[in-house]
C-alpha atoms as a PDB file:
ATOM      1  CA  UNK A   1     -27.382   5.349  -1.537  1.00  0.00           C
ATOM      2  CA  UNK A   2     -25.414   6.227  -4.483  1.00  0.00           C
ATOM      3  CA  UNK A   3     -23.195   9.569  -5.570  1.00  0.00           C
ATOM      4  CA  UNK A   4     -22.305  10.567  -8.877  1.00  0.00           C
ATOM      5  CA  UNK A   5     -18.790  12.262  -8.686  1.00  0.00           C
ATOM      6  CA  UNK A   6     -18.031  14.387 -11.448  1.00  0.00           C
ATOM      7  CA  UNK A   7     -14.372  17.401 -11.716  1.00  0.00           C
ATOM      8  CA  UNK A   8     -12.684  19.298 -14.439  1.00  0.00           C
ATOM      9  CA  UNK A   9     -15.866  20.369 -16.041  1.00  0.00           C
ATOM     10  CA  UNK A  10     -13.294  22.809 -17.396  1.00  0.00           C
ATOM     11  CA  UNK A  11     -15.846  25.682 -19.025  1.00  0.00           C
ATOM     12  CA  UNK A  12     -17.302  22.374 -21.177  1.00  0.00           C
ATOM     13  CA  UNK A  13     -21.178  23.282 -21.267  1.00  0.00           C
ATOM     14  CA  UNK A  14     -21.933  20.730 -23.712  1.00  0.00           C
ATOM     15  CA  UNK A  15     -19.947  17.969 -21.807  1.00  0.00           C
ATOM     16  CA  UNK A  16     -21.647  19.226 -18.248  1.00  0.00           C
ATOM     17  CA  UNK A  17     -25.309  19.364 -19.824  1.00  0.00           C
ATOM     18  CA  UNK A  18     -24.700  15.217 -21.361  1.00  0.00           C
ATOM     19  CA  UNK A  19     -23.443  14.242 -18.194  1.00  0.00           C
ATOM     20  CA  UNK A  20     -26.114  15.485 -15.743  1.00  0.00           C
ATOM     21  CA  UNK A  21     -28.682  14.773 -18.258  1.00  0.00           C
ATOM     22  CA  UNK A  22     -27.150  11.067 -18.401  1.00  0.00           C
ATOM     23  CA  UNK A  23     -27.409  11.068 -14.081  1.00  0.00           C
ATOM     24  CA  UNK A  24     -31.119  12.555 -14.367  1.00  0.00           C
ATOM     25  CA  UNK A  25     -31.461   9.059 -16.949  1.00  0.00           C
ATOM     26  CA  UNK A  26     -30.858   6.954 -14.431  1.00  0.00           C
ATOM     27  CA  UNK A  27     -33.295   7.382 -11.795  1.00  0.00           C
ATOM     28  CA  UNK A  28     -31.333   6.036  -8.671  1.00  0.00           C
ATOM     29  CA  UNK A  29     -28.791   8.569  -8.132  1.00  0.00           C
ATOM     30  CA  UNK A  30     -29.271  10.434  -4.568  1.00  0.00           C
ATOM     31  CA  UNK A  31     -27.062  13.408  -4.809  1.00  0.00           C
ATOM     32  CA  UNK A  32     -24.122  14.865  -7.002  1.00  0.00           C
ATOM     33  CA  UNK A  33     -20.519  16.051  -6.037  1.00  0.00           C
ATOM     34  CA  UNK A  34     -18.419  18.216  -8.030  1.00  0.00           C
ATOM     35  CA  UNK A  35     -14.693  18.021  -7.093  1.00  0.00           C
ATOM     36  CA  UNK A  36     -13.494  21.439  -8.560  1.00  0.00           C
ATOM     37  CA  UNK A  37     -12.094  22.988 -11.736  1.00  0.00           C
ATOM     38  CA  UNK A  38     -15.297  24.075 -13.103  1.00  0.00           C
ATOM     39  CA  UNK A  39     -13.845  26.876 -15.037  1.00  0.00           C
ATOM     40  CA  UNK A  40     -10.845  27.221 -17.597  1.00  0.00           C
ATOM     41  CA  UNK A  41      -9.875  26.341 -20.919  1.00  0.00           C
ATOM     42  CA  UNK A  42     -13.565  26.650 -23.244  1.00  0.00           C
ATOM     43  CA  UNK A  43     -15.929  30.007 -23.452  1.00  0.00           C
ATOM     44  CA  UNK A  44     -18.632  29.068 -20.993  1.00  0.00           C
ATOM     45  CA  UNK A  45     -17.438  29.524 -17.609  1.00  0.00           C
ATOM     46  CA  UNK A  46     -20.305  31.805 -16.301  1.00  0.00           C
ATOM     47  CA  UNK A  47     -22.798  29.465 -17.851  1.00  0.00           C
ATOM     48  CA  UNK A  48     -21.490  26.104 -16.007  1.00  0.00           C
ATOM     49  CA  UNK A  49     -21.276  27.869 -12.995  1.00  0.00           C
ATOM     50  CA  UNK A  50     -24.551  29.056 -13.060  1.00  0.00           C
ATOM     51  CA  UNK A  51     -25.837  25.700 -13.835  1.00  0.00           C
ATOM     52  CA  UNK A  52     -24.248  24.127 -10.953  1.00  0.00           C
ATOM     53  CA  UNK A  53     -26.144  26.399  -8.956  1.00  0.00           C
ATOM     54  CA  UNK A  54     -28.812  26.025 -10.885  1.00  0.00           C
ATOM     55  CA  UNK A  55     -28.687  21.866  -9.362  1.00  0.00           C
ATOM     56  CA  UNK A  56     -27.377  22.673  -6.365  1.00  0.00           C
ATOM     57  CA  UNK A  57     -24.360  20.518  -6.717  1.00  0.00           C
ATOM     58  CA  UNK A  58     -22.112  20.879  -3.795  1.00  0.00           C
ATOM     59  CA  UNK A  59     -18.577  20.305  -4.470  1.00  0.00           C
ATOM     60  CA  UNK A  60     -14.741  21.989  -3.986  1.00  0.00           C
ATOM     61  CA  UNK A  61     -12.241  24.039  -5.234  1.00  0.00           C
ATOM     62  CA  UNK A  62      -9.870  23.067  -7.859  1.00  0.00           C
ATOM     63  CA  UNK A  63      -6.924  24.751  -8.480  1.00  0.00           C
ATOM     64  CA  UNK A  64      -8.604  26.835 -11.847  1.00  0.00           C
ATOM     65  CA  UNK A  65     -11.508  27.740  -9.693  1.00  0.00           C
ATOM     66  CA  UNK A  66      -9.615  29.054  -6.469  1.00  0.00           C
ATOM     67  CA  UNK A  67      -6.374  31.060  -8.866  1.00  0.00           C
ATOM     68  CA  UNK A  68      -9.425  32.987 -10.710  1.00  0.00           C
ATOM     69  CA  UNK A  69     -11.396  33.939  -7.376  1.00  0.00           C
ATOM     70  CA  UNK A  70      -8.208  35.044  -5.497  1.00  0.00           C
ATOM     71  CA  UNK A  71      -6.842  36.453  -9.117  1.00  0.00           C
ATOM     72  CA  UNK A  72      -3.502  34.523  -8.437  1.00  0.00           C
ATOM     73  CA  UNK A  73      -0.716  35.215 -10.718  1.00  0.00           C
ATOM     74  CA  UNK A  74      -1.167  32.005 -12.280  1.00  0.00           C
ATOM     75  CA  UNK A  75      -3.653  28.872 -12.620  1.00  0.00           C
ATOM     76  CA  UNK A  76      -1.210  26.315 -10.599  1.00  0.00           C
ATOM     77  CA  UNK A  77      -1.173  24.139 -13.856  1.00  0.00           C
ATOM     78  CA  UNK A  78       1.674  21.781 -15.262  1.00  0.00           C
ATOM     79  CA  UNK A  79       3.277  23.077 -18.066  1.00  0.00           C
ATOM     80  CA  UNK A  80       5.492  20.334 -19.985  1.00  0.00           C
ATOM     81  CA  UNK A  81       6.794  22.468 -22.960  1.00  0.00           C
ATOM     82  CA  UNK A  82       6.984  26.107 -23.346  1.00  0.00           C
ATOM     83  CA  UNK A  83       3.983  26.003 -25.653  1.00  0.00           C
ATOM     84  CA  UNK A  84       2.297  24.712 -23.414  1.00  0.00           C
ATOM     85  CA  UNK A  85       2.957  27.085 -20.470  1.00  0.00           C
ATOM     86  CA  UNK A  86       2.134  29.976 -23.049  1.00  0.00           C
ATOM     87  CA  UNK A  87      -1.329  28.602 -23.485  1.00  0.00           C
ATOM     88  CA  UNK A  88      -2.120  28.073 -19.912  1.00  0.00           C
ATOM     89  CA  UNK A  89      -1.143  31.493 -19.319  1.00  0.00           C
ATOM     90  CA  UNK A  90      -3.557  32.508 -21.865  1.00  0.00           C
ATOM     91  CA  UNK A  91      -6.719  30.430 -20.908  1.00  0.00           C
ATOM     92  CA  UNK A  92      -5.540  32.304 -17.446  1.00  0.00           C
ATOM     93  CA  UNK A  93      -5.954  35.210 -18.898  1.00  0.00           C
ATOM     94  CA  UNK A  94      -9.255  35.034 -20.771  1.00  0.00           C
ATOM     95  CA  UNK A  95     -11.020  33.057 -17.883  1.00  0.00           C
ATOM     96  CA  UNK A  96     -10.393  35.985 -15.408  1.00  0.00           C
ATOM     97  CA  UNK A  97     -11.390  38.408 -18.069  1.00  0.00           C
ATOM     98  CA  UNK A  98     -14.513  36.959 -18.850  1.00  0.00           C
ATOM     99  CA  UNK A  99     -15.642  35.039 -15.851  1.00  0.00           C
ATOM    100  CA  UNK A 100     -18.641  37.472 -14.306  1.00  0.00           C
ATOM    101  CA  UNK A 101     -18.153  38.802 -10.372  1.00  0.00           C
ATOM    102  CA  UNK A 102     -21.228  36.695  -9.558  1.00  0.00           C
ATOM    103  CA  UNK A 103     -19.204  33.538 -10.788  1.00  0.00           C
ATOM    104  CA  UNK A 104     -16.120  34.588  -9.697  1.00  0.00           C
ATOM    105  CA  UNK A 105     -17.216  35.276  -6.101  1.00  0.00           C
ATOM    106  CA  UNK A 106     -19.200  31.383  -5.931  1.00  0.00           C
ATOM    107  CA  UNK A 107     -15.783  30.147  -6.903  1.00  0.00           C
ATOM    108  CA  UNK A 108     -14.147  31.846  -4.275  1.00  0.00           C
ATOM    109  CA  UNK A 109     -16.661  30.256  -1.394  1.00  0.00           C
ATOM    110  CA  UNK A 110     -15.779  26.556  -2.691  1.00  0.00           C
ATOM    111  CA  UNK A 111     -14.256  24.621   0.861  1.00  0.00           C
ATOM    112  CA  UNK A 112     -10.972  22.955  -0.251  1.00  0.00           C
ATOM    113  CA  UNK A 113     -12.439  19.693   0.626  1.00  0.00           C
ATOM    114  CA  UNK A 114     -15.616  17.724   1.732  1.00  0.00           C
ATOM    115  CA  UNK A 115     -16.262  14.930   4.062  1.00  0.00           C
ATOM    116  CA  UNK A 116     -19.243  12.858   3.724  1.00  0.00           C
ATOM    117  CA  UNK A 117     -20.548  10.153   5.864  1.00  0.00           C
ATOM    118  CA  UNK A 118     -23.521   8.316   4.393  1.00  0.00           C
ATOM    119  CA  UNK A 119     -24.722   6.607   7.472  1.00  0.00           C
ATOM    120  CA  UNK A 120     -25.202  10.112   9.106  1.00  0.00           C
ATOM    121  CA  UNK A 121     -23.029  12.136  11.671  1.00  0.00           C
ATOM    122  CA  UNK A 122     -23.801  10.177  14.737  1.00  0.00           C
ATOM    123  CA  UNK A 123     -21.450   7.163  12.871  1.00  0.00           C
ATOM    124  CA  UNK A 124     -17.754   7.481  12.419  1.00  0.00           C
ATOM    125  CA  UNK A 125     -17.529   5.031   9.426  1.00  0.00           C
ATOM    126  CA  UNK A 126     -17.860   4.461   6.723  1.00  0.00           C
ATOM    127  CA  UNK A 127     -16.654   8.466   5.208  1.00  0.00           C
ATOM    128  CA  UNK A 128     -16.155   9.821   2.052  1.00  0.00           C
ATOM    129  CA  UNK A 129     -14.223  12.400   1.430  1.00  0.00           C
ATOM    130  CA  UNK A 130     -13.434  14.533  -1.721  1.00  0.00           C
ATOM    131  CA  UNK A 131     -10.541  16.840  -3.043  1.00  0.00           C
ATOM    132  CA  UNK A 132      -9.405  18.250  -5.941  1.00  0.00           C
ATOM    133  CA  UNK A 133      -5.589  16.956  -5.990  1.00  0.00           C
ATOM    134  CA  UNK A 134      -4.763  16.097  -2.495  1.00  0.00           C
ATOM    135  CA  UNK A 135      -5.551  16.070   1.176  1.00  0.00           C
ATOM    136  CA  UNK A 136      -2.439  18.552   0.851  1.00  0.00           C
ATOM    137  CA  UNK A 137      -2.322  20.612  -1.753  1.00  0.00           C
ATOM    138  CA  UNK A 138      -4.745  21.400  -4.787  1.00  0.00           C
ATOM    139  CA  UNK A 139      -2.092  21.714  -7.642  1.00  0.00           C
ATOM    140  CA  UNK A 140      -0.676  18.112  -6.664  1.00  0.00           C
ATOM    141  CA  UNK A 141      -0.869  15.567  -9.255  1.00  0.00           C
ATOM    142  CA  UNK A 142      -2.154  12.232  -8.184  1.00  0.00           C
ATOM    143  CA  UNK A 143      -1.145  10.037 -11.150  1.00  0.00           C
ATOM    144  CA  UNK A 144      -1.911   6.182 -11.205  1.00  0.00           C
ATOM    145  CA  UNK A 145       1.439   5.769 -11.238  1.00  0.00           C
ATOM    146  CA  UNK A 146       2.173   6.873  -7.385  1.00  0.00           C
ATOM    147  CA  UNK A 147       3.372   4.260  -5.458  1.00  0.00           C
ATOM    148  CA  UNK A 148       0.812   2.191  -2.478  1.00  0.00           C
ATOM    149  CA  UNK A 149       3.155   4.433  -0.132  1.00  0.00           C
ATOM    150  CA  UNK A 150       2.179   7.670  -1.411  1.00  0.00           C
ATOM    151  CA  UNK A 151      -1.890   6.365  -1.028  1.00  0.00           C
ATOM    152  CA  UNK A 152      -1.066   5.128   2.578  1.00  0.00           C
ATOM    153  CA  UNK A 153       0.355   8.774   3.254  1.00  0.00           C
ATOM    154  CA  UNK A 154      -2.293  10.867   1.762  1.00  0.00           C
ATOM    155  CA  UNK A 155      -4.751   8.346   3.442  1.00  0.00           C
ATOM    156  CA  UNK A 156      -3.051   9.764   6.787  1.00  0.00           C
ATOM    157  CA  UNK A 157      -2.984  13.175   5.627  1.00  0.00           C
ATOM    158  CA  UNK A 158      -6.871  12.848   5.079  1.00  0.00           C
ATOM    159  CA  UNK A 159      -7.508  10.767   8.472  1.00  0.00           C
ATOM    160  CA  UNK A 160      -9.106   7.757   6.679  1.00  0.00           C
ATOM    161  CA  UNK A 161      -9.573   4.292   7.735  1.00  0.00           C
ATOM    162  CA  UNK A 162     -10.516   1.088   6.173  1.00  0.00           C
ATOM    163  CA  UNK A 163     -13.631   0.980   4.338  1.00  0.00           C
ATOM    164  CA  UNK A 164     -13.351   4.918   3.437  1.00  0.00           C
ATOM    165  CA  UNK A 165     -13.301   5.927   0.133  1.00  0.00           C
ATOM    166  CA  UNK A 166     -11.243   9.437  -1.513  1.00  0.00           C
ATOM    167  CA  UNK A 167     -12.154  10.958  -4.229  1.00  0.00           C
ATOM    168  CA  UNK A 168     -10.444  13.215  -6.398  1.00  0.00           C
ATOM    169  CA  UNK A 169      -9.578  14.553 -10.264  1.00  0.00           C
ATOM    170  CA  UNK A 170      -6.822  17.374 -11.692  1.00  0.00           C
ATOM    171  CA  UNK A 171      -5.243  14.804 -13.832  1.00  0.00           C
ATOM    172  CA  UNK A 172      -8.077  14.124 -15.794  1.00  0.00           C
ATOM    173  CA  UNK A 173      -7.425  10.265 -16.377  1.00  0.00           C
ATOM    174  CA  UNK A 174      -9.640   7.945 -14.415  1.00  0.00           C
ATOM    175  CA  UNK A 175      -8.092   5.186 -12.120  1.00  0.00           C
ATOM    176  CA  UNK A 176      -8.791   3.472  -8.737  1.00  0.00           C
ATOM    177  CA  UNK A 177      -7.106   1.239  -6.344  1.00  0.00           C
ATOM    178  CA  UNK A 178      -7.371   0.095  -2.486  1.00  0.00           C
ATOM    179  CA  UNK A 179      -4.704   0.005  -0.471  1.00  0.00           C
ATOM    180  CA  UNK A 180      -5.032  -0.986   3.038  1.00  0.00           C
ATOM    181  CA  UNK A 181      -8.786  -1.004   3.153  1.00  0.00           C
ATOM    182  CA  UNK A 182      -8.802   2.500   1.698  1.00  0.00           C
ATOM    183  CA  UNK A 183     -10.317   3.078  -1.839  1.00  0.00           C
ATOM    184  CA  UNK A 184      -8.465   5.748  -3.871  1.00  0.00           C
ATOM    185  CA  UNK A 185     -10.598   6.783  -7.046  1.00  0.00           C
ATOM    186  CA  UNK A 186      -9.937   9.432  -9.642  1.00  0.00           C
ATOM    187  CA  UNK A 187     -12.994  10.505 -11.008  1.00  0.00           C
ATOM    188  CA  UNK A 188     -11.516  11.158 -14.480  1.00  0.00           C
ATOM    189  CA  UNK A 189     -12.594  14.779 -16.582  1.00  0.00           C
ATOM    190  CA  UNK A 190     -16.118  15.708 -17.745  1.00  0.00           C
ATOM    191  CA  UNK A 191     -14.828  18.437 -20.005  1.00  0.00           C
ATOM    192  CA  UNK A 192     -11.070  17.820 -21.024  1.00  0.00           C
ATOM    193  CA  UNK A 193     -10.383  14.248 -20.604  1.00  0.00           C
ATOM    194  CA  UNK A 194      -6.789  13.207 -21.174  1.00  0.00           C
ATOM    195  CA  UNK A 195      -6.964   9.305 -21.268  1.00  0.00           C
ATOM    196  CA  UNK A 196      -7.709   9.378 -25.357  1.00  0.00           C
ATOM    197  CA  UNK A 197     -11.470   9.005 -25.018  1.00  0.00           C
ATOM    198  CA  UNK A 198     -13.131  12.469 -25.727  1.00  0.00           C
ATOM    199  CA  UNK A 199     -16.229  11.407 -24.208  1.00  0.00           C
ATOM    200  CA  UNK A 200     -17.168  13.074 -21.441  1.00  0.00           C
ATOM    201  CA  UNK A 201     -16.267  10.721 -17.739  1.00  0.00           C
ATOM    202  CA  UNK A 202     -17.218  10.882 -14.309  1.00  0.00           C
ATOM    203  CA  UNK A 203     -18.251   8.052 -11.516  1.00  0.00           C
ATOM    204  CA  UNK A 204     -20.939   6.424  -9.789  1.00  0.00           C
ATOM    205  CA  UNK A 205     -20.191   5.203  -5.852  1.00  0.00           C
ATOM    206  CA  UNK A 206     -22.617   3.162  -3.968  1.00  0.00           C
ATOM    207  CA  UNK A 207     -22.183   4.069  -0.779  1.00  0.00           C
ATOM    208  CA  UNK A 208     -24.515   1.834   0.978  1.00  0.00           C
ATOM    209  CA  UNK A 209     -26.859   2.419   3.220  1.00  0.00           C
ATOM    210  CA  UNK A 210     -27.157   0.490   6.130  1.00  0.00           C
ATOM    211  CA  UNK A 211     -25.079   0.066   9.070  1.00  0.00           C
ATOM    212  CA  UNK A 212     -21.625  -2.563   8.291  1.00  0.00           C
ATOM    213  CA  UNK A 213     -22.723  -1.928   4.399  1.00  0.00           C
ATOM    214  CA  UNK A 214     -19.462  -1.420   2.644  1.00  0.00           C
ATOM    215  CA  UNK A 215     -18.892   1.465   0.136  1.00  0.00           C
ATOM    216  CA  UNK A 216     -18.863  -0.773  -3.357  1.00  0.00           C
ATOM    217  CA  UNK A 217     -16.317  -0.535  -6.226  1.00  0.00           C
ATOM    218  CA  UNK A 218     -16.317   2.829  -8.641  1.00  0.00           C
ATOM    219  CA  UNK A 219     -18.748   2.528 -11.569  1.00  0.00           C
ATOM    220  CA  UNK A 220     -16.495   4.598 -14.663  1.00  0.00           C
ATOM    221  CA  UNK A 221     -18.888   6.033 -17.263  1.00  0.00           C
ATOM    222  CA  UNK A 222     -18.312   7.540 -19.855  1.00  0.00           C
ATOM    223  CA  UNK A 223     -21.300   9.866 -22.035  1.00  0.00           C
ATOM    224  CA  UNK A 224     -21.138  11.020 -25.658  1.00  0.00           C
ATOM    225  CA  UNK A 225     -21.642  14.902 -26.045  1.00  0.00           C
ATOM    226  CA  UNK A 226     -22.087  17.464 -28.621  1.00  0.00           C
ATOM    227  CA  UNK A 227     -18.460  17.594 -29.520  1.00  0.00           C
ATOM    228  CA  UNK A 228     -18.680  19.479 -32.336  1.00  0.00           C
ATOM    229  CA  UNK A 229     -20.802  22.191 -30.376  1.00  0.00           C
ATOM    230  CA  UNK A 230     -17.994  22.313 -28.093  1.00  0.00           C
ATOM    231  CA  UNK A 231     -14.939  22.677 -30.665  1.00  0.00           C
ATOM    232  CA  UNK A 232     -16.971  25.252 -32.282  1.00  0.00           C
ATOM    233  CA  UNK A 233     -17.749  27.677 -29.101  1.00  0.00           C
ATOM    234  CA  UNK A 234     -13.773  27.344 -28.532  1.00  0.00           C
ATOM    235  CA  UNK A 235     -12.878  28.086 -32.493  1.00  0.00           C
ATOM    236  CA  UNK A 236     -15.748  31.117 -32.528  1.00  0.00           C
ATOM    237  CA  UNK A 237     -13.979  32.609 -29.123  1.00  0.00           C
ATOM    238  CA  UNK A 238     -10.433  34.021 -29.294  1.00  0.00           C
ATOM    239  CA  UNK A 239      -9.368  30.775 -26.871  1.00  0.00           C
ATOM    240  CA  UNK A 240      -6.206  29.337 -28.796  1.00  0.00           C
ATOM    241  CA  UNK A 241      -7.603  26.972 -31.584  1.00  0.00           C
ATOM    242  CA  UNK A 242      -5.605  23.979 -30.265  1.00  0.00           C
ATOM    243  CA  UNK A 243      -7.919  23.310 -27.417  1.00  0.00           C
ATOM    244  CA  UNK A 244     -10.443  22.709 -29.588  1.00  0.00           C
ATOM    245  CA  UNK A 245      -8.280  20.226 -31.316  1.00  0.00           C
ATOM    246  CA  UNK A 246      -7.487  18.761 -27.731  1.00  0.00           C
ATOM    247  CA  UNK A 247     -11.017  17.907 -26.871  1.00  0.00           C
ATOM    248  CA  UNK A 248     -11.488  15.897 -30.110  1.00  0.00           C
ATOM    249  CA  UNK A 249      -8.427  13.905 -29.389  1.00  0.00           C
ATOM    250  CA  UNK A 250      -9.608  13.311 -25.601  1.00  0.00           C
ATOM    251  CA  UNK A 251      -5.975  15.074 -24.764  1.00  0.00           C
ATOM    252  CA  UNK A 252      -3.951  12.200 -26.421  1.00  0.00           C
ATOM    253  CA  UNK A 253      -2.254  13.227 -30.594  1.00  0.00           C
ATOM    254  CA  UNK A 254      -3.020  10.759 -32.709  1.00  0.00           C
ATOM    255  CA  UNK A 255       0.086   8.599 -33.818  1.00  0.00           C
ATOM    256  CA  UNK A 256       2.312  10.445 -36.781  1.00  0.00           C
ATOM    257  CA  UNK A 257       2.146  13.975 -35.278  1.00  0.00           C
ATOM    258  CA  UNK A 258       4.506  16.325 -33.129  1.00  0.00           C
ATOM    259  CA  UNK A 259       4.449  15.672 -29.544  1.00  0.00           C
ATOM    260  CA  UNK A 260       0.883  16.557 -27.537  1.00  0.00           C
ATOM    261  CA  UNK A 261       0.620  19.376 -25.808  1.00  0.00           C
ATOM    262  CA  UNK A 262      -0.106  18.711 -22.450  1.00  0.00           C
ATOM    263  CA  UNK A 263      -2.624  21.471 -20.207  1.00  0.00           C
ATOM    264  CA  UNK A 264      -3.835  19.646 -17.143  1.00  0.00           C
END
């Protein structure tokens, strides 16, 4: 049994239609997870929402998704320069504006996390379990660079066990690890990657199927979209022009200009 995992779609309608189309390719895929932030950031939030319904993808609450529904005063994002805290206030403010009721009231019924266990409910292992940032907290960052303790404590926090597998996004840069028998994975971005590779990412799990199967290693792909589709529903809306510019870079300035600005 295999699940494709894919978070942050992040309003990107041409990333989200390449990567589901590049799932459909492959034939051997049994179901699809989203793991929150669907909206924010490029003009098409009402259209990938209603294309996740569309598939029936289950998935969670990210931050974006559960600020808009609740119309918090603010997305829960990291701001690392005063630029960039103006422009998450303003992708705030133009995703609630625009996002329809019918979207906004799906986001709003997301769970906070799943729990998934492969070999049915009458077994205890192996489970799978996804959130957005944390067992804890939504707006957490999860960076690779967290120490095996931190993994061991939000492995407590989520009640896993060797051979379990969490999933999760919100930094938008892909990464896994195991620590004690526990596999940590970050799915990486579909539609505002931050890792230097604009192409759209998400992952493929093989979670087995038979009784003592063990959940296998993270498959990272990566698909080519219709960037330039993309850059030019951002430049055509009156989203700040500099997103666009962050999707071609994949999130990372090329060498010789000012500092990025960073908008998890």
């Amino acid at each position: 049994m295999k699940y494709a995992l894919i978070s942050d779609v992040h309003s990107n309608l041409p990333a989200l239609e390449a990567v589901l189309e590049d799932i459909d390719a492959r034939g051997a895929v049994d179901a699809t997870y989203h793991l929150g932030d669907l909206v924010g950031y490029a003009p098409w939030p009402n259209e990938v929402v209603g294309l996740i319904r569309e598939r029936g993808i289950c998935g969670i609450a990210g931050n974006y998704d559960s600020t808009v529904a609740n119309d918090y005063k603010h997305c829960g994002c990291k701001a690392d320069s005063p630029r960039a805290e103006e422009l998450s206030h303003i992708s705030y403010g133009w995703t609630r504006e625009h996002v329809s009721p019918e979207a906004k009231r799906f986001l709003g019924e997301l769970p906070f996390r799943m729990d998934m266990r492969p070999r049915g409910g009458h077994t205890s292992r192996p489970q799978v379990t996804l959130v957005h940032g944390s067992p804890t907290l939504n707006t957490l960052y999860w960076t690779e660079d967290r120490p095996d303790s931190f993994c061991e404590k939000m492995a407590k926090a989520a009640g896993l066990k060797e051979g379990d597998l969490i999933a999760f996004g919100h930094t938008h840069k892909p990464w896994t690890r195991e620590v004690g028998g526990v596999r940590f994975v970050n799915t990486g971005s579909v539609g505002k990657p931050k890792d230097g590779d604009w192409r759209a990412g998400y992952v493929l799990v093989d979670v087995g199927g038979e009784v003592g199967e063990e959940i296998g290693p993270p498959e990272f792909v990566r698909v080519e979209y219709d960037l330039e589709r993309a850059a030019e529903g951002v430049l055509a809306s009156d989203l700040p022009d500099e997103f666009a510019g962050q999707l071609e870079a994949g999130g990372v300035t090329p060498p010789g200009t000012p500092k990025p600005v960073e908008v998890p």
